[in-house]
C-alpha atoms as a PDB file:
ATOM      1  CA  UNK A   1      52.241 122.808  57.325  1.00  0.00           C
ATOM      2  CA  UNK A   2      54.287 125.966  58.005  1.00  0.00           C
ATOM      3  CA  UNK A   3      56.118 127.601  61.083  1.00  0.00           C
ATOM      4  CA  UNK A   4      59.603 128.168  62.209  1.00  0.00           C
ATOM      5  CA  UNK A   5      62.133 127.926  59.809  1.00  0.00           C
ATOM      6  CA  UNK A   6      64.983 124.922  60.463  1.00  0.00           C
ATOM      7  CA  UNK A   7      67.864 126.858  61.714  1.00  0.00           C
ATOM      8  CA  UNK A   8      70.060 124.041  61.009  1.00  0.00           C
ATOM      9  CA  UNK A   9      69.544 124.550  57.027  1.00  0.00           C
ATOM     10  CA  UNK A  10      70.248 128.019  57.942  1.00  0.00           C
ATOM     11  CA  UNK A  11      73.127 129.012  55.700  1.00  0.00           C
ATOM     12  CA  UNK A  12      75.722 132.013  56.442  1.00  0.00           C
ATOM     13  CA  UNK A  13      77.369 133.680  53.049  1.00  0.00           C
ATOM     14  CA  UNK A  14      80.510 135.187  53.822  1.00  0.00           C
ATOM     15  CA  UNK A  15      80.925 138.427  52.188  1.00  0.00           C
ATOM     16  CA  UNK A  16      84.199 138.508  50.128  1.00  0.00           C
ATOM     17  CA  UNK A  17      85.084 142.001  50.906  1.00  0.00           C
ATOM     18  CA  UNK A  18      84.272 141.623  55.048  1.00  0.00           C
ATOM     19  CA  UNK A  19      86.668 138.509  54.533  1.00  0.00           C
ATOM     20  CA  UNK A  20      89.361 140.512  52.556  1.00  0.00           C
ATOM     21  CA  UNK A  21      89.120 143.420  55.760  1.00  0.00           C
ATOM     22  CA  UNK A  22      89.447 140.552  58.194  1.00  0.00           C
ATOM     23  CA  UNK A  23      92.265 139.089  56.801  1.00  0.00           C
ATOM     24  CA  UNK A  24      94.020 142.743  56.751  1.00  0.00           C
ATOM     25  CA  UNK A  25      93.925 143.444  60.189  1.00  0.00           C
ATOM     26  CA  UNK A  26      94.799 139.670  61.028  1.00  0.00           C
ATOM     27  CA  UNK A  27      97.796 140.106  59.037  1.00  0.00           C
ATOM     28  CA  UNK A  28      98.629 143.583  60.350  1.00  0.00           C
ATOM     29  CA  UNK A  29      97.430 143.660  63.882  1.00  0.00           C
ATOM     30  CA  UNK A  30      96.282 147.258  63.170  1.00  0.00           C
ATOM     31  CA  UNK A  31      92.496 148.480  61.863  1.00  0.00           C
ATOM     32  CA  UNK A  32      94.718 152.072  61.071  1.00  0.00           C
ATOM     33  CA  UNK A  33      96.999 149.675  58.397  1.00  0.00           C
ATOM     34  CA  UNK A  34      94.730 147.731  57.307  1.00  0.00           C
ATOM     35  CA  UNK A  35      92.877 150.520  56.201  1.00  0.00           C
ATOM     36  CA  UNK A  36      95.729 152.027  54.588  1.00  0.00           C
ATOM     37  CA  UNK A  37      96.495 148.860  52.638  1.00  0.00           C
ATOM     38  CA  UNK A  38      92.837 148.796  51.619  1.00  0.00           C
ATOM     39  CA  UNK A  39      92.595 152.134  50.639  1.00  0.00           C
ATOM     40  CA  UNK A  40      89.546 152.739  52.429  1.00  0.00           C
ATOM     41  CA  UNK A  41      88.564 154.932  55.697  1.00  0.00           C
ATOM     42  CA  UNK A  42      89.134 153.674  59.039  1.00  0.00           C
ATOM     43  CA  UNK A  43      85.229 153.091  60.035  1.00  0.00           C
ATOM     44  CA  UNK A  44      84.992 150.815  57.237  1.00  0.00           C
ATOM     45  CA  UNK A  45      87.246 148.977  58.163  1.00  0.00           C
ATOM     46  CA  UNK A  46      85.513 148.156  61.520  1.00  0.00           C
ATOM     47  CA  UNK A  47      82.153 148.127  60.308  1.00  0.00           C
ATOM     48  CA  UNK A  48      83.204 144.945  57.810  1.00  0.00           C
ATOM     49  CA  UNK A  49      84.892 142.856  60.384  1.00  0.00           C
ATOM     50  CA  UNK A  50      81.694 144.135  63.000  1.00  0.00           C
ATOM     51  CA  UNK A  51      79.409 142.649  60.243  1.00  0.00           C
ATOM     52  CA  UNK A  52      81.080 139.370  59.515  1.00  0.00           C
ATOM     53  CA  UNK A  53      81.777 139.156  63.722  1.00  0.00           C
ATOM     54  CA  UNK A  54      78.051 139.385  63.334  1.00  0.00           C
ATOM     55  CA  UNK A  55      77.553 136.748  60.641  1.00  0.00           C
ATOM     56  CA  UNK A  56      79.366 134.616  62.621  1.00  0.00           C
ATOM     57  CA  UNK A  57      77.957 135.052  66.214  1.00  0.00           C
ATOM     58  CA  UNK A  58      81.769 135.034  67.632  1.00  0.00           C
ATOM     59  CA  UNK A  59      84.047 137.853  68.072  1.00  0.00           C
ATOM     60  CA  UNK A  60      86.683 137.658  65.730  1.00  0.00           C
ATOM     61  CA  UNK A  61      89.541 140.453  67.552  1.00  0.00           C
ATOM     62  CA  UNK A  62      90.066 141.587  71.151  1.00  0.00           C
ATOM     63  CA  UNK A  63      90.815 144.877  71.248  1.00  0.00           C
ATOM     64  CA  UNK A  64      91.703 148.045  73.132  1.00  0.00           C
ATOM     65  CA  UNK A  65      93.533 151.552  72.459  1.00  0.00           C
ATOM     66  CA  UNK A  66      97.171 149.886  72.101  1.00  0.00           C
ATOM     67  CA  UNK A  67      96.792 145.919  70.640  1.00  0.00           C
ATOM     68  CA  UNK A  68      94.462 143.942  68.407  1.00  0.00           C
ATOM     69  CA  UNK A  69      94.728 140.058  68.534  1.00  0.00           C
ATOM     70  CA  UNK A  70      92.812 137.605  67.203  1.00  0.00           C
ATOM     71  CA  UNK A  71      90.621 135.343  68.490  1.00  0.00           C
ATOM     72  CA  UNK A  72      90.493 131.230  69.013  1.00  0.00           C
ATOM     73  CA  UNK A  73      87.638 131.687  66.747  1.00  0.00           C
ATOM     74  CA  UNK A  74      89.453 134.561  64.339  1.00  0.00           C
ATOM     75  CA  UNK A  75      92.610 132.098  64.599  1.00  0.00           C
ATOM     76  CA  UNK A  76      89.879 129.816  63.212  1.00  0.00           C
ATOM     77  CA  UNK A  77      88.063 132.240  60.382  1.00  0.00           C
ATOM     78  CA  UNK A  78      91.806 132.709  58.884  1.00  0.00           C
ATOM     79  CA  UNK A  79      91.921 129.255  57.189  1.00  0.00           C
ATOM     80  CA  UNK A  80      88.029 129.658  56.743  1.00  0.00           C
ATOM     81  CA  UNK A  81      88.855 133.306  54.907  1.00  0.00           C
ATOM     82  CA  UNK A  82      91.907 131.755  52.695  1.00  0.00           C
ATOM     83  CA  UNK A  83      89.924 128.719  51.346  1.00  0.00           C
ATOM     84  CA  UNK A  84      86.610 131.025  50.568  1.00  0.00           C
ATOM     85  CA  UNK A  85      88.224 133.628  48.819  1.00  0.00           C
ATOM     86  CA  UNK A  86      91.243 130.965  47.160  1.00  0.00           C
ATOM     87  CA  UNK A  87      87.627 129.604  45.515  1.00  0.00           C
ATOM     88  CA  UNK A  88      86.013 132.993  45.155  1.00  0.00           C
ATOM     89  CA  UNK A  89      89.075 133.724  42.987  1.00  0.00           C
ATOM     90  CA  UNK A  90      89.142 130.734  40.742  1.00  0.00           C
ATOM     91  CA  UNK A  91      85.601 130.986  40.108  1.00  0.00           C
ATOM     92  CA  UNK A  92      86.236 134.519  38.955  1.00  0.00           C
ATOM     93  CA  UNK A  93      89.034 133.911  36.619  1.00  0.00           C
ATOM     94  CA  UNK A  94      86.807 130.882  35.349  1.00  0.00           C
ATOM     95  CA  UNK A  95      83.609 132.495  34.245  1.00  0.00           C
ATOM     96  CA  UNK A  96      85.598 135.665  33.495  1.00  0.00           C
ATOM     97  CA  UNK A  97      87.413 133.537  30.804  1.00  0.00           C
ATOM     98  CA  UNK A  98      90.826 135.515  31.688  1.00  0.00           C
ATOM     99  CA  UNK A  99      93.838 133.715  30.832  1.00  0.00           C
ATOM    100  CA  UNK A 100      96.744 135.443  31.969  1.00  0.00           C
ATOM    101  CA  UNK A 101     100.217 134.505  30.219  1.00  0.00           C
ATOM    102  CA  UNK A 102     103.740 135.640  30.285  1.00  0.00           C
ATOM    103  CA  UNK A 103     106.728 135.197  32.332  1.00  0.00           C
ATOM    104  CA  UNK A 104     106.905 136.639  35.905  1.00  0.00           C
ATOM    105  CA  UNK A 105     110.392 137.081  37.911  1.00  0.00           C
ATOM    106  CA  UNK A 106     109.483 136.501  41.263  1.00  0.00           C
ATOM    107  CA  UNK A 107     111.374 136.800  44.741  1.00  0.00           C
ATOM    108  CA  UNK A 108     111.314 135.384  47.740  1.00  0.00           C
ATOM    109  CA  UNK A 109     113.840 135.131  51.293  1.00  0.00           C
ATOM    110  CA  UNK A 110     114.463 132.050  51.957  1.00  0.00           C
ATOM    111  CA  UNK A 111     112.301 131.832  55.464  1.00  0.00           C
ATOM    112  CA  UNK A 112     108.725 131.112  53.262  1.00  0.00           C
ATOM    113  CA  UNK A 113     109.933 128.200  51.011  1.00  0.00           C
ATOM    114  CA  UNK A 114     109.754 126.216  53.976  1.00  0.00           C
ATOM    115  CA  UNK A 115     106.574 127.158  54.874  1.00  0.00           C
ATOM    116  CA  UNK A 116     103.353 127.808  53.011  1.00  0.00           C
ATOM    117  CA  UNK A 117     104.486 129.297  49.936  1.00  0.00           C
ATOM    118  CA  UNK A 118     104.999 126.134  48.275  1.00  0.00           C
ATOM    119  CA  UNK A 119     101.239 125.731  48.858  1.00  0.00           C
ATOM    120  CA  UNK A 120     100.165 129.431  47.261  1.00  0.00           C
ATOM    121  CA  UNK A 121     102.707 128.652  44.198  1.00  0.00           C
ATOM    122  CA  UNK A 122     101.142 125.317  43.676  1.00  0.00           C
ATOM    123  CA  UNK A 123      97.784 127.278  44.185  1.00  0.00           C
ATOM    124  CA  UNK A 124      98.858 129.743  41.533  1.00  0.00           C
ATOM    125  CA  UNK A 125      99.837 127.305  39.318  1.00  0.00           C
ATOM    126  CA  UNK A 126      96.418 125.764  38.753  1.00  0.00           C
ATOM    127  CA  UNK A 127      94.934 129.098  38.470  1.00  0.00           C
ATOM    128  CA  UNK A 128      97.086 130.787  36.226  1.00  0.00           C
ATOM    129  CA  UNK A 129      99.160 127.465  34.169  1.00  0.00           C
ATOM    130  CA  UNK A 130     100.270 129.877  30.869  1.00  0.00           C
ATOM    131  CA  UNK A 131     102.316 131.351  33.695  1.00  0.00           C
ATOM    132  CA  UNK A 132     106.041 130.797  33.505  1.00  0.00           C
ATOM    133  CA  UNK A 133     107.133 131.620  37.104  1.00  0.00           C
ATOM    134  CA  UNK A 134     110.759 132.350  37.741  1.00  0.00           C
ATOM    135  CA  UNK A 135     111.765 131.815  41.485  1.00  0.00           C
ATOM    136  CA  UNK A 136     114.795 133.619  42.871  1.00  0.00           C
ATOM    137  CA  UNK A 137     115.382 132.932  46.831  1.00  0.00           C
ATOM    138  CA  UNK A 138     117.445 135.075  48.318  1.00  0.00           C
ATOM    139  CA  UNK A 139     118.435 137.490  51.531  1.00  0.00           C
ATOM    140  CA  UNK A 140     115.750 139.964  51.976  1.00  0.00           C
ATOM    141  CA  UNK A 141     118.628 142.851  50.979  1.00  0.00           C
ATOM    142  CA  UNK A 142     119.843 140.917  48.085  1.00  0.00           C
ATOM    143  CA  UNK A 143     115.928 141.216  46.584  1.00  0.00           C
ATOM    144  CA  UNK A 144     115.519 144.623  47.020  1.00  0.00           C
ATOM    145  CA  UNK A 145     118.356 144.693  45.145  1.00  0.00           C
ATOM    146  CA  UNK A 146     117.875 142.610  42.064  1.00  0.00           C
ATOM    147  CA  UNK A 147     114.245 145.063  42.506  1.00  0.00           C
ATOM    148  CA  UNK A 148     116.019 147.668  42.081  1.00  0.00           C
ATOM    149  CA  UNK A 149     117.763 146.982  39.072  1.00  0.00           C
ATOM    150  CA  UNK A 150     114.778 145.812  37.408  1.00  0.00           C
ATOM    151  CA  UNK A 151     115.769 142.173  37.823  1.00  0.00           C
ATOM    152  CA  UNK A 152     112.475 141.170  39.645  1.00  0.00           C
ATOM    153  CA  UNK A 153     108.905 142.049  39.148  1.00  0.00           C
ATOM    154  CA  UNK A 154     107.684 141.533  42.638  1.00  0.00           C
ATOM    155  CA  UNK A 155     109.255 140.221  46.031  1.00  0.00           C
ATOM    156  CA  UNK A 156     108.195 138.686  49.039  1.00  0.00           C
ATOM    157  CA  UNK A 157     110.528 140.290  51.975  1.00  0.00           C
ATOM    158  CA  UNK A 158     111.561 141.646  55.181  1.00  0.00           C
ATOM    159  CA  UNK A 159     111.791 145.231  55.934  1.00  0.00           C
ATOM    160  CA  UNK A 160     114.232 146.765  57.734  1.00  0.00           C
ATOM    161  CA  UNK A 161     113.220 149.215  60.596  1.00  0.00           C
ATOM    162  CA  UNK A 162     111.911 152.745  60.048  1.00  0.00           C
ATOM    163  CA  UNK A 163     111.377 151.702  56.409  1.00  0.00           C
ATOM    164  CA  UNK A 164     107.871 152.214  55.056  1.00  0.00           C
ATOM    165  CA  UNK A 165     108.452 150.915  51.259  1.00  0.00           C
ATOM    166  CA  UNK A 166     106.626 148.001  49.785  1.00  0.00           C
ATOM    167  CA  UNK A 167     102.660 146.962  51.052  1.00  0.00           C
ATOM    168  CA  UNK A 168     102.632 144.889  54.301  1.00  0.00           C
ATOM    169  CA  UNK A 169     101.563 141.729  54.185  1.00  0.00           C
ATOM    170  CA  UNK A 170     102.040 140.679  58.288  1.00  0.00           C
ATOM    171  CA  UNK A 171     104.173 142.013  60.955  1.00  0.00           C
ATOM    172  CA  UNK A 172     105.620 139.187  63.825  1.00  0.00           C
ATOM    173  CA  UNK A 173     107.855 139.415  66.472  1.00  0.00           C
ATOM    174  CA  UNK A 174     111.406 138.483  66.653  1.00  0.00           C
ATOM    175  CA  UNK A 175     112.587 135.709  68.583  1.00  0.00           C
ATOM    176  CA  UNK A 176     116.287 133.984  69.804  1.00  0.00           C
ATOM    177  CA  UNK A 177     115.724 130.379  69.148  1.00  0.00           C
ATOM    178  CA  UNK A 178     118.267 127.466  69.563  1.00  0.00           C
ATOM    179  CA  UNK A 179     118.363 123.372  70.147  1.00  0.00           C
ATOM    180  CA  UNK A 180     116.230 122.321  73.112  1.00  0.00           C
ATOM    181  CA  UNK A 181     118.626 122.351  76.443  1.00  0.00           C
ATOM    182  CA  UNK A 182     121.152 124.700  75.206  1.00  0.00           C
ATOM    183  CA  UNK A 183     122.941 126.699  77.557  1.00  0.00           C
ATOM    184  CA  UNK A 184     124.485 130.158  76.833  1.00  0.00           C
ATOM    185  CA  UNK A 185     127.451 131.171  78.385  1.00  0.00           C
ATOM    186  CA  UNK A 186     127.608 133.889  81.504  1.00  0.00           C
ATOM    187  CA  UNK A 187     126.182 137.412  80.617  1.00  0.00           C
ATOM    188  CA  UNK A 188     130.436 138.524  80.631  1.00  0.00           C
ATOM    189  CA  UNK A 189     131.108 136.226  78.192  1.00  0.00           C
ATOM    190  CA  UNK A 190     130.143 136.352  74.508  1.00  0.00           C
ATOM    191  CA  UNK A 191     126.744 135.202  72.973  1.00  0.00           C
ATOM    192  CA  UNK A 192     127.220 132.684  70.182  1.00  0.00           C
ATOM    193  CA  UNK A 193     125.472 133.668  67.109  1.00  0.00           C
ATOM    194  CA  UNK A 194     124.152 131.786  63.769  1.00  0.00           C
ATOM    195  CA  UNK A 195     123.697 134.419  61.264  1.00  0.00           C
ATOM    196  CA  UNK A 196     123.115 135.018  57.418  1.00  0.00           C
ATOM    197  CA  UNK A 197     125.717 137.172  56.304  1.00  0.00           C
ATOM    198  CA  UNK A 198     125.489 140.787  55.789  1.00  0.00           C
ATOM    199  CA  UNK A 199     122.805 142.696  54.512  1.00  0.00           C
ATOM    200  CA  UNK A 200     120.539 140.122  56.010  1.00  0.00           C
ATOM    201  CA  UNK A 201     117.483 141.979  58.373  1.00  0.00           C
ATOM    202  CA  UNK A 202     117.748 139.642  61.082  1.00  0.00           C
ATOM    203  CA  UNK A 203     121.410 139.376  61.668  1.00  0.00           C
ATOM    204  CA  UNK A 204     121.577 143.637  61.871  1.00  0.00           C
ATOM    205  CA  UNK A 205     118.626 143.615  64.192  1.00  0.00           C
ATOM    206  CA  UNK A 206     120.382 140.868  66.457  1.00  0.00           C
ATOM    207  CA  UNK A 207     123.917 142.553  66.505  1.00  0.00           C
ATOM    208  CA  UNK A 208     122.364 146.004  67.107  1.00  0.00           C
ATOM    209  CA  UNK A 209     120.116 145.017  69.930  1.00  0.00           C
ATOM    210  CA  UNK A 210     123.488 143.174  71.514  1.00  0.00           C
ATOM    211  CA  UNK A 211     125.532 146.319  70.950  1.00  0.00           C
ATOM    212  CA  UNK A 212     122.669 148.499  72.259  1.00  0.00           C
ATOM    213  CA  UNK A 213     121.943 145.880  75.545  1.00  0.00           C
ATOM    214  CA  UNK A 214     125.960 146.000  76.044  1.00  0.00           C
ATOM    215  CA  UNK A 215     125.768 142.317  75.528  1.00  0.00           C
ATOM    216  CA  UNK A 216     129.646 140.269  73.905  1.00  0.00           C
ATOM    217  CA  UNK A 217     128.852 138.137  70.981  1.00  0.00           C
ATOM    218  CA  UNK A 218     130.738 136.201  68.534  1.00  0.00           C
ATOM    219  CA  UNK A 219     129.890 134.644  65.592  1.00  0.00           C
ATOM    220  CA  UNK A 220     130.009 130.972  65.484  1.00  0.00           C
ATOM    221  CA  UNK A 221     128.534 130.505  62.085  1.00  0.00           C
ATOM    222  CA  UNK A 222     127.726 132.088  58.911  1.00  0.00           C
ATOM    223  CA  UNK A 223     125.341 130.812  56.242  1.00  0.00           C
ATOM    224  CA  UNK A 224     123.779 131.680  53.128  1.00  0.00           C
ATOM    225  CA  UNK A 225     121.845 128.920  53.240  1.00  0.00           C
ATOM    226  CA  UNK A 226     118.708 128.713  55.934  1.00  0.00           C
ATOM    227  CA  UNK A 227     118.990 125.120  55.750  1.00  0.00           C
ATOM    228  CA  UNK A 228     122.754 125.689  56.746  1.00  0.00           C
ATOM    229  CA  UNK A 229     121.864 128.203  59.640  1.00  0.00           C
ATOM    230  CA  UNK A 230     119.278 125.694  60.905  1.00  0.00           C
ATOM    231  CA  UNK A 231     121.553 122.647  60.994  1.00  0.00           C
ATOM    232  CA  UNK A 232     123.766 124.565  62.826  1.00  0.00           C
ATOM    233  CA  UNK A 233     121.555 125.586  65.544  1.00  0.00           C
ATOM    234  CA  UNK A 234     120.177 121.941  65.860  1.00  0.00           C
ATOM    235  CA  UNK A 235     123.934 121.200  66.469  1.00  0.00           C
ATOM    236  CA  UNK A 236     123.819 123.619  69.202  1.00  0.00           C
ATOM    237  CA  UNK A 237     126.029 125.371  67.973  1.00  0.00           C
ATOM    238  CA  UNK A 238     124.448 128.934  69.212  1.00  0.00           C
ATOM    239  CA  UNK A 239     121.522 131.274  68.751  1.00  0.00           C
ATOM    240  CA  UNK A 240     119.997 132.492  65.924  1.00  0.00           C
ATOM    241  CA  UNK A 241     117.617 135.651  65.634  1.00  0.00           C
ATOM    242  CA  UNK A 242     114.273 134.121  63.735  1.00  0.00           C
ATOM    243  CA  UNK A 243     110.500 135.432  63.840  1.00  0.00           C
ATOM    244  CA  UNK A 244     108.547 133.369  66.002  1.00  0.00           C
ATOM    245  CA  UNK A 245     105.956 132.259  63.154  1.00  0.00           C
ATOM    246  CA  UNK A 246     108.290 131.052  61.516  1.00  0.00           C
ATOM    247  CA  UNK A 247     110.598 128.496  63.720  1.00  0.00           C
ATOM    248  CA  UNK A 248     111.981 125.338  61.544  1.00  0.00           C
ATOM    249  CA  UNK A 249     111.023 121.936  63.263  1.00  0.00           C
ATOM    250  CA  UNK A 250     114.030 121.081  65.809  1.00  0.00           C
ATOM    251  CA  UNK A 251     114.200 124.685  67.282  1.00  0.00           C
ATOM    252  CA  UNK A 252     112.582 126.479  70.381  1.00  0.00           C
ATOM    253  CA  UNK A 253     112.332 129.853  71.366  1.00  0.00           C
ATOM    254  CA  UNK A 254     114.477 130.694  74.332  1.00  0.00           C
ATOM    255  CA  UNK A 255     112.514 131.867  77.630  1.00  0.00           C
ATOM    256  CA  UNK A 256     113.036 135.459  79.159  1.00  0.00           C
ATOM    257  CA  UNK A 257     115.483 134.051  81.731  1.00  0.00           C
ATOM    258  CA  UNK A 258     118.152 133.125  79.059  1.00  0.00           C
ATOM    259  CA  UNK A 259     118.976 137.528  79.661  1.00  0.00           C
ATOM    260  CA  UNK A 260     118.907 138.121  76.011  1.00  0.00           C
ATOM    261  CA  UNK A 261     117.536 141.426  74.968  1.00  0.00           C
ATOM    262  CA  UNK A 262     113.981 141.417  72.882  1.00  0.00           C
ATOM    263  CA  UNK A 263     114.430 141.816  69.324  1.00  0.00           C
ATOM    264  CA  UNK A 264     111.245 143.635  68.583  1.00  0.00           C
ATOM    265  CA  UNK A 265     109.291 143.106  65.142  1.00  0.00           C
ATOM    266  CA  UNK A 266     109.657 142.839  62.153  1.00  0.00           C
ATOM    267  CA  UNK A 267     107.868 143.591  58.778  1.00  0.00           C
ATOM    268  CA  UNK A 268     106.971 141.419  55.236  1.00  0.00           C
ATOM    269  CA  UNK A 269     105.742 143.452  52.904  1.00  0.00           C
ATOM    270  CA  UNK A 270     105.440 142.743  48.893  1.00  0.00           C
ATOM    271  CA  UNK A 271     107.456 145.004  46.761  1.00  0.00           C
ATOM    272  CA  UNK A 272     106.264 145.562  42.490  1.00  0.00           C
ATOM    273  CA  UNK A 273     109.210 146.061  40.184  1.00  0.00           C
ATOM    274  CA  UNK A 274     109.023 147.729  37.129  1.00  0.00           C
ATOM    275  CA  UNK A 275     105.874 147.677  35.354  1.00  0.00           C
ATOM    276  CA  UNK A 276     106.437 145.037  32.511  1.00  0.00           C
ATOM    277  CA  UNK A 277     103.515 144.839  30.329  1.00  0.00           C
ATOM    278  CA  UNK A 278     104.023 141.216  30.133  1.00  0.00           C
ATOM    279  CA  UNK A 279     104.176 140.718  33.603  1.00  0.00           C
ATOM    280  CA  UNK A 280     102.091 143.254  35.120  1.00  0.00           C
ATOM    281  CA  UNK A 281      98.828 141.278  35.526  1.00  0.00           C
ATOM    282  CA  UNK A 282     100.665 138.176  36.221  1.00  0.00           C
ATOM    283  CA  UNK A 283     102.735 139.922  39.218  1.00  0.00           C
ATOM    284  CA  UNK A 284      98.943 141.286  40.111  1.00  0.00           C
ATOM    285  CA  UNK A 285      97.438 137.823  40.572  1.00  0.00           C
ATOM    286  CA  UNK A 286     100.060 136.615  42.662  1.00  0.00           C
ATOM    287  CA  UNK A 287     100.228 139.382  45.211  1.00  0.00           C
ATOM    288  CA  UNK A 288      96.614 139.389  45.506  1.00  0.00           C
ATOM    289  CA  UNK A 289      97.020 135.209  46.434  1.00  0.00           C
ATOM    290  CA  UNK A 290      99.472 136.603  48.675  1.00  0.00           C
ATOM    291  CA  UNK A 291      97.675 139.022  50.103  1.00  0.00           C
ATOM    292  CA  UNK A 292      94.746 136.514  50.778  1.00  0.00           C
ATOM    293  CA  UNK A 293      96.828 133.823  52.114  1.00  0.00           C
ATOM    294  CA  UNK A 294      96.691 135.296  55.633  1.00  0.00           C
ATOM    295  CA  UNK A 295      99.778 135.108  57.820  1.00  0.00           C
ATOM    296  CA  UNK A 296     101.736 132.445  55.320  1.00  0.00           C
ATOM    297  CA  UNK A 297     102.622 130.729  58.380  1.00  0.00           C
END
């Protein structure tokens, strides 16, 4: 006996590339970027994540002419999107019968060891095990750097403002943070601060936007070490100047009414050093597992 087909057995195949778009503009905020990163035109762009909003029945992005955010249900897709293209990958490099080898220098600051990037390196490692991975952590500046000097074949860092260098992997916003209940001292008296020390992103964007606002500071402590920074601040010891997807257990962002000024965004981007036949492919892989892995937060 025939008729109507049993929606529930119904299955929905996510198109890689529609998932690889989506994930752009959730990591960027921006179709324009994401399109740039892509290297495709900007209709494409919005006809892939239109298609898989489609696929899904949900939409995915609120948008106008001056923000895109996403969704509960976009929020939702970005796990769905890492884990279905994380496979889509491994099955690739399986029945391809690539084995990539080699050594590859690779840099990170010190805010994503904490967070998910133990999870992609693990991730990495299963995929690619001939891989000998070589892990600097470091202050965003100190990478570019060791870049620079051909010390690194590809880092995971901030950007400083009105720089447009390396491929961006997610933009957030800037935060103060500090120990729950912490009070500041009057607006005429200085600000204490936590900070990495120089050329650390975050510490110049907090002591220009101080300068700029008018604002005393001082520095109450200095550390290399994030670990340092964050015991500090747990101490209540002051403020520090973090991005707000990436606060360490034990802190909170401060509300408007503490009076300090807004710290704006900031940028991660992935930076390639110098092409190293041995490490070219290798350096390849991993910013592509980047890449995929969404936000990182």
């Amino acid at each position: 006996m025939t008729g109507a087909p049993d929606r529930r057995r119904l299955v929905t195949v996510y198109d890689p590339t529609q998932l690889r778009t989506f994930l752009a503009v959730a990591q960027t905020l921006s179709f324009t970027q994401a399109a740039r990163r892509l290297g495709v035109r900007q209709s494409t762009v919005s006809q892939h994540v239109r298609r898989l909003e489609e696929a899904t029945g949900r939409p995915l992005f609120t948008r106008d002419t001056h923000s895109v955010e996403l969704t509960d249900d976009g929020e939702a897709m970005l796990g769905f999107a890492r884990t279905i293209l994380q496979a889509h990958e491994r099955a690739s490099a399986w029945f391809g019968g690539t084995r990539l080898r080699g050594r590859l220098r690779f840099g990170a600051s010190e805010d994503f060891v904490l967070t998910r990037l133990p999870e992609i390196l693990e991730s990495f490692r299963r995929e690619h095990p001939e891989v000998d991975l070589e892990l600097t952590v470091e202050l965003s500046g100190t990478l570019h750097r060791r870049l620079e000097a051909g010390r690194l074949d590809l880092v995971l860092a901030k950007r400083g403002p009105g720089a447009s260098h390396g491929e961006l992997v997610w933009r957030d916003r800037m935060v103060w943070i500090a120990a729950e209940g912490v009070r500041l001292p009057p607006a005429d008296r200085p600000v204490p601060l936590i900070l990495f020390p120089p050329p650390a992103v975050t510490r110049a964007r907090a002591l220009d936007v101080l300068e700029r606002e008018g604002r005393p500071w001082r520095i109450a402590c200095t550390s290399g070490s994030l670990s340092g920074l964050v015991a500090a601040a747990r101490a209540g010891l002051g403020v520090m100047a973090h991005t707000r997807g990436l606060i360490p257990p034990g802190l909170a962002e401060l509300p408007d009414r503490a009076g300090l000024p807004e710290l704006g965004t900031v940028d991660f981007v992935l930076l390639h050093g110098r092409r190293r036949p041995a490490a070219q492919e290798a350096a390849d892989a991993l910013a592509r597992a980047l890449l995929a892995a969404g936000d990182l937060k």
